[in-house]
N, C-alpha and C. Protein backbone atom coordinates (compact mmCIF):
# COMPACT_ATOMS: atom_id res chain seq x y z
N UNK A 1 -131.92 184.98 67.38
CA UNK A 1 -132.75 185.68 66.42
C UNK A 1 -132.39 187.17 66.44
N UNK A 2 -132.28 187.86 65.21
CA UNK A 2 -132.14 189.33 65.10
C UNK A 2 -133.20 190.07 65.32
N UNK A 3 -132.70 191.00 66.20
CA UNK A 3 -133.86 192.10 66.73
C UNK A 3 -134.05 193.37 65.57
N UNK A 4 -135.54 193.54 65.48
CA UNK A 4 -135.06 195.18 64.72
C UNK A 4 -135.89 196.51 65.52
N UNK A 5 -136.04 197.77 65.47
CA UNK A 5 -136.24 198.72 65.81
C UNK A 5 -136.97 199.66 65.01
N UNK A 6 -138.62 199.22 65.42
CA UNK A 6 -139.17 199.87 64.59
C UNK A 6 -140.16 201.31 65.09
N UNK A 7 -139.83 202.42 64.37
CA UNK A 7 -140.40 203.69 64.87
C UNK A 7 -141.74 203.69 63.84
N UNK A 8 -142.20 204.69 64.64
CA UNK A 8 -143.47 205.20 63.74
C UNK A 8 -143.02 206.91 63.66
N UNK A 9 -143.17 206.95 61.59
CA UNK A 9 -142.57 208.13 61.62
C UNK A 9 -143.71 209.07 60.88
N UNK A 10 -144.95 208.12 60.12
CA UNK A 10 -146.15 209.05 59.81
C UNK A 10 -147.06 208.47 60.45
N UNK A 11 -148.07 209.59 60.88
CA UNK A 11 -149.39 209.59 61.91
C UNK A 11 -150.01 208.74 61.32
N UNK A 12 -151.21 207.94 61.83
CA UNK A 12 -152.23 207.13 62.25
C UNK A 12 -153.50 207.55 61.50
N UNK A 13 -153.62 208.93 62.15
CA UNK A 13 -154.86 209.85 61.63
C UNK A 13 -155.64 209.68 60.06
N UNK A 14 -156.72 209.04 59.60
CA UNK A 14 -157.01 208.95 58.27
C UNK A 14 -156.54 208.03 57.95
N UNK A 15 -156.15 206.79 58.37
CA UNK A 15 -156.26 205.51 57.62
C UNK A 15 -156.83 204.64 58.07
N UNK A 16 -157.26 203.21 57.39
CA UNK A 16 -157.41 202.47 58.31
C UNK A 16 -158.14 201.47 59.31
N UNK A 17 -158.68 201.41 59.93
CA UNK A 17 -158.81 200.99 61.39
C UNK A 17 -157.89 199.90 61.51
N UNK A 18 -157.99 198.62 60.45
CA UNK A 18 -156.74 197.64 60.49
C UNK A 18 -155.55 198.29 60.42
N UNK A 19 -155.12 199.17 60.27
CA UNK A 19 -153.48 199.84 60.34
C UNK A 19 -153.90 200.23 61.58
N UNK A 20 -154.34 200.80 61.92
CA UNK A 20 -154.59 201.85 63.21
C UNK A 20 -154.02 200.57 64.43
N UNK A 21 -154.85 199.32 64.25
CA UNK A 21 -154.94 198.04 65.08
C UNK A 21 -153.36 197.55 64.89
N UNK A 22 -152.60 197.20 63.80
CA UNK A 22 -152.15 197.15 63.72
C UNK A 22 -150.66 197.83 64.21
N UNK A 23 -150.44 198.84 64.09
CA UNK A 23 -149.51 199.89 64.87
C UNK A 23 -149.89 199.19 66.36
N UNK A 24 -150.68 199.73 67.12
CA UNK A 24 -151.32 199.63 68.49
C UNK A 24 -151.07 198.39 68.95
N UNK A 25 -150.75 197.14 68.08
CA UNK A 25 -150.45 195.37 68.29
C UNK A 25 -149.25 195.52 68.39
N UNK A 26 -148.43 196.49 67.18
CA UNK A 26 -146.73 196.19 67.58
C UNK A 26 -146.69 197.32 68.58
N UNK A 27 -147.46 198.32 69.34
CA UNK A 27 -146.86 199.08 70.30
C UNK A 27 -146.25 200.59 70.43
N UNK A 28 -146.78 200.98 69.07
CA UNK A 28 -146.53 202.27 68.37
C UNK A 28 -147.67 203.12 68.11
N UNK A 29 -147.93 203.76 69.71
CA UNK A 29 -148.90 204.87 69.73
C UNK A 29 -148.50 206.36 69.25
N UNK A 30 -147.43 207.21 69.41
CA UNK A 30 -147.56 208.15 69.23
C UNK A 30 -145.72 208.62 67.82
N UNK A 31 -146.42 209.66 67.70
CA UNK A 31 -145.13 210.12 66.50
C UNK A 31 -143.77 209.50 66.80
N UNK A 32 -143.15 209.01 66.16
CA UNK A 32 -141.28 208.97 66.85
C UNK A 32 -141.71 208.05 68.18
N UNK A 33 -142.38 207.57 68.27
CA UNK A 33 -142.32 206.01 69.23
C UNK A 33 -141.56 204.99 68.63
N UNK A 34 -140.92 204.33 69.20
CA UNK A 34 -140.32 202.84 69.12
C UNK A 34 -140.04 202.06 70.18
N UNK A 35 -140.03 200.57 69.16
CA UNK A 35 -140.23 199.28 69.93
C UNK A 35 -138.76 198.94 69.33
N UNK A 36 -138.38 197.67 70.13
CA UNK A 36 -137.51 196.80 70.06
C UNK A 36 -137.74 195.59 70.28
N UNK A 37 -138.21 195.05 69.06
CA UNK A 37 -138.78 193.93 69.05
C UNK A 37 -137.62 192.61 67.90
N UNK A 38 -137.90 190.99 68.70
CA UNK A 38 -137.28 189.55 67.70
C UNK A 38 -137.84 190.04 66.29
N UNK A 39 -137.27 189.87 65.53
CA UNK A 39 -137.90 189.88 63.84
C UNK A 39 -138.32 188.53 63.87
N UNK A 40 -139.26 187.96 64.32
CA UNK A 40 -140.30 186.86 63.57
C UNK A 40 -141.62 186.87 63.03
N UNK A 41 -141.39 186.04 61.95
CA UNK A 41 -142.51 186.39 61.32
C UNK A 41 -143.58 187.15 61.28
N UNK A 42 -144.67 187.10 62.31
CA UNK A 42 -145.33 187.47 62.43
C UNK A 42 -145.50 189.06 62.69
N UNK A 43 -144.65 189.34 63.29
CA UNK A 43 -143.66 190.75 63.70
C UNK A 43 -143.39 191.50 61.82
N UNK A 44 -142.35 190.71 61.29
CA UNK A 44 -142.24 191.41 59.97
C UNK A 44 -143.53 191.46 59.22
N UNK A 45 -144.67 190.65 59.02
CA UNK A 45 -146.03 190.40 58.41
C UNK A 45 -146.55 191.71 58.65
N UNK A 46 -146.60 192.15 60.27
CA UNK A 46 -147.24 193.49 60.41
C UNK A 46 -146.63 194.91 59.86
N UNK A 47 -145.23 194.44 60.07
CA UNK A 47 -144.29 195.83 59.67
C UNK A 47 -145.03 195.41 57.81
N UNK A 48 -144.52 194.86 57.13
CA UNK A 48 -144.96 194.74 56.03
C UNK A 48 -146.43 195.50 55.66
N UNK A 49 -147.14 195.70 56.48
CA UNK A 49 -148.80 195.94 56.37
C UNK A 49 -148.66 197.61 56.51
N UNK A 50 -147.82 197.58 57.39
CA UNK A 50 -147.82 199.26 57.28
C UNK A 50 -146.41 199.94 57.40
N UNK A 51 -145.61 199.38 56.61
CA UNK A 51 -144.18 200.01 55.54
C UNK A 51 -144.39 201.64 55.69
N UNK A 52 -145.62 202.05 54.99
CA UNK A 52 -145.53 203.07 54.75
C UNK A 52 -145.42 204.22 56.03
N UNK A 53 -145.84 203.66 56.92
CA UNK A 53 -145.58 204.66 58.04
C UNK A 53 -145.16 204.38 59.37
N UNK A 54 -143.79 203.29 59.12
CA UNK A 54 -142.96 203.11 59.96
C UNK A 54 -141.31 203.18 59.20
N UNK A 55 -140.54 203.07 59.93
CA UNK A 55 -139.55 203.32 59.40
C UNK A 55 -138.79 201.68 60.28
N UNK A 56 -137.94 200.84 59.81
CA UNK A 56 -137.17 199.92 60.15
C UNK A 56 -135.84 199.64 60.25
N UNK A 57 -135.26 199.53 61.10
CA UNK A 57 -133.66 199.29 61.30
C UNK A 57 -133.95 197.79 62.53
N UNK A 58 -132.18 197.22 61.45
CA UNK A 58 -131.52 196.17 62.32
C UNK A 58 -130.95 196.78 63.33
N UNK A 59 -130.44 195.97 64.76
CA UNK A 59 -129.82 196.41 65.35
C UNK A 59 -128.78 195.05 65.46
């Protein structure tokens, strides 16, 4: 399975509480944090939920 690498590149602050939860489930507490996480489903479902303030790359 392909891994991808997802940062958080806009703040948390003012949205939310399900985004807020969300970030905090894949592991992306603070500015310019990243994970390296399998792309399955459930994984892309969340990136999908909050696109707007993460940024995504394959590796």
């Amino acid at each position: 399975m392909k891994k991808i690498k997802i940062t958080l590149v806009k703040s948390a602050i003012d949205r939310p509480q399900r985004q807020k939860l969300t970030l905090q489930a894949l592991g992306l507490n603070k500015l310019n944090s990243f994970k390296e996480v399998e792309a399955t489903p459930q994984i892309l479902g969340m990136v999908t939920k909050v696109n707007h303030l993460v940024k995504v790359e394959e590796i």
